[in-house]
Protein backbone atom coordinates (compact mmCIF):
# COMPACT_ATOMS: atom_id res chain seq x y z
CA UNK A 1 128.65 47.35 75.52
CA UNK A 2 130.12 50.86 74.40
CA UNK A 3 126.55 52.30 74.60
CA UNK A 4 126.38 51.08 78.01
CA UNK A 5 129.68 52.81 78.88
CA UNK A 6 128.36 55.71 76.78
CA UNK A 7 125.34 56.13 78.77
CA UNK A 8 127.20 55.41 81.91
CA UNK A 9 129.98 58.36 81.40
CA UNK A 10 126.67 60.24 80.46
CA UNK A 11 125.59 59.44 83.92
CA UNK A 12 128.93 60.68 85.66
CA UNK A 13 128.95 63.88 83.51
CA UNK A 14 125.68 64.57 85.03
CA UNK A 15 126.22 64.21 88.06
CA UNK A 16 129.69 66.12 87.91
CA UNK A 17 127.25 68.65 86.70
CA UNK A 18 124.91 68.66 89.10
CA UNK A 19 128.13 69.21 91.59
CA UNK A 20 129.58 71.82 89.89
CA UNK A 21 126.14 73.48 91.10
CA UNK A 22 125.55 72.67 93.99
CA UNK A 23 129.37 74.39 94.72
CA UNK A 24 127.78 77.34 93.03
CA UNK A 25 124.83 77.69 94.90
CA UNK A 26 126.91 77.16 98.23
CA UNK A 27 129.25 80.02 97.22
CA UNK A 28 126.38 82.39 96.61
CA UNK A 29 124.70 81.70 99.85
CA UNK A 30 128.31 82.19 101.50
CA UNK A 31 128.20 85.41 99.96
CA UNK A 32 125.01 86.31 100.83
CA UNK A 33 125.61 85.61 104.38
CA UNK A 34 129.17 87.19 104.25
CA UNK A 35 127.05 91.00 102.74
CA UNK A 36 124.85 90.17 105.57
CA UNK A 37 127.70 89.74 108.16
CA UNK A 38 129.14 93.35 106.87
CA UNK A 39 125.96 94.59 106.82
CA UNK A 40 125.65 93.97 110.59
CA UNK A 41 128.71 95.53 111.11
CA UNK A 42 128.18 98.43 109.45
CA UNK A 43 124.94 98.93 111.57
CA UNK A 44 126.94 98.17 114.70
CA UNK A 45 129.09 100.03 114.11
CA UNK A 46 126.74 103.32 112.97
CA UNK A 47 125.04 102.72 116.18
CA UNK A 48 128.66 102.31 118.37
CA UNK A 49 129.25 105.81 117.07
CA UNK A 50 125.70 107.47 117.82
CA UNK A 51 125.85 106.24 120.92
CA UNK A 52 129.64 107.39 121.77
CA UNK A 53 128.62 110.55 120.58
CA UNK A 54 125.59 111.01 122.88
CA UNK A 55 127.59 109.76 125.73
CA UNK A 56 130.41 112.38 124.93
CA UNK A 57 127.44 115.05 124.64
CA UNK A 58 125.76 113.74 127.51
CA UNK A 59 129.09 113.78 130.02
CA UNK A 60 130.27 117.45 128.69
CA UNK A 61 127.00 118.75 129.80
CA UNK A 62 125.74 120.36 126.19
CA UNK A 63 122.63 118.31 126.16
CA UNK A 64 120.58 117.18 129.43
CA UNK A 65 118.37 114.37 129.16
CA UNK A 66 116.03 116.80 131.08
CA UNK A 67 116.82 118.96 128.25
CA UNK A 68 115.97 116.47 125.66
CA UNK A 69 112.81 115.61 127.05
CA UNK A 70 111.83 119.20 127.25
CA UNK A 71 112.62 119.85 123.55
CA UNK A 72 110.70 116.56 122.39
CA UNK A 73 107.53 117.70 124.69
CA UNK A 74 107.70 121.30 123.13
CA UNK A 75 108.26 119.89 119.62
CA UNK A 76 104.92 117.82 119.80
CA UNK A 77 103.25 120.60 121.47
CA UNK A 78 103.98 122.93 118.44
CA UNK A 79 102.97 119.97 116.20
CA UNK A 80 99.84 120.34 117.77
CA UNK A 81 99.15 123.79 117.63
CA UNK A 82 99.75 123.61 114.10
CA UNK A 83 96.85 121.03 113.69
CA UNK A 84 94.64 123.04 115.48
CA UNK A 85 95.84 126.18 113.74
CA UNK A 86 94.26 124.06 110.22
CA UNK A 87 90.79 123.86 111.35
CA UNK A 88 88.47 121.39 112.19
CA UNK A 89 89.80 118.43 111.06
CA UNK A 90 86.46 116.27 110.65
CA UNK A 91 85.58 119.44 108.53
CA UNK A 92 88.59 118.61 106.41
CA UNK A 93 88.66 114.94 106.01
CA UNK A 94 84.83 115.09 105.38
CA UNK A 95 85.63 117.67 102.31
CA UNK A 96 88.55 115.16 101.31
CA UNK A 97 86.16 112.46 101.04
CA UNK A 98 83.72 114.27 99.25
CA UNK A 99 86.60 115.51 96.59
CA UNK A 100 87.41 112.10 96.21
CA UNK A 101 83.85 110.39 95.24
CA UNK A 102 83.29 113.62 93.28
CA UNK A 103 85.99 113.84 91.02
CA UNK A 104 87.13 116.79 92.82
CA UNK A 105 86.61 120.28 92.05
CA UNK A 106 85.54 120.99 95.24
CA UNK A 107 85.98 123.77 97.30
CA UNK A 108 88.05 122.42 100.96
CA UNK A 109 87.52 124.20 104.21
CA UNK A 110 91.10 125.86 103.81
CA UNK A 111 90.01 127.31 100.48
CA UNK A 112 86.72 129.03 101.57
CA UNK A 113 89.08 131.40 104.13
């Protein structure tokens, strides 16, 4: 009889355990979510204040979106000419490979001018 009782506050123990963390596994996915939540926010509110910004720009008439297009067209036009300006690319990615399977040690097209 008292190792029946034994066994049985054994049992309740256990389970008071097994409780205790559960209530500790819900608390750190409340926080989890709750760093998520601010997270969010934080990113809302980042964006709330680029976009206020670019409205304010926008409406004083410092940056055109005519404007903005024409610097992001001249932008990847200069990144261009700068690619073109390297040489022939098949030229260089051709010498890459070969300095790869070689060890290196190579000369590369930009080195021979």
């Amino acid at each position: 009889m008292l190792l029946l009782l034994l066994l049985l506050l054994l049992l309740l123990l256990l389970l008071l355990l097994l409780l205790l963390l559960l209530l500790l596994l819900l608390l750190l996915l409340l926080l989890l979510l709750l760093l998520l939540l601010l997270f969010c926010l934080v990113l809302l509110e980042t964006l709330a204040k680029a976009s206020l910004a670019a409205a304010l720009c926008w409406a004083s008439g410092r940056v055109s979106l005519s404007g903005r297009v024409a610097y992001m067209v001249r932008n990847i036009g200069r990144a261009l000419r700068r690619a073109c300006k390297r040489g022939n690319t098949e030229r260089q990615s051709e010498a890459l490979r070969h300095n790869i399977t070689s060890g290196g040690a190579t000369a590369t097209p930009s080195d021979e001018t």
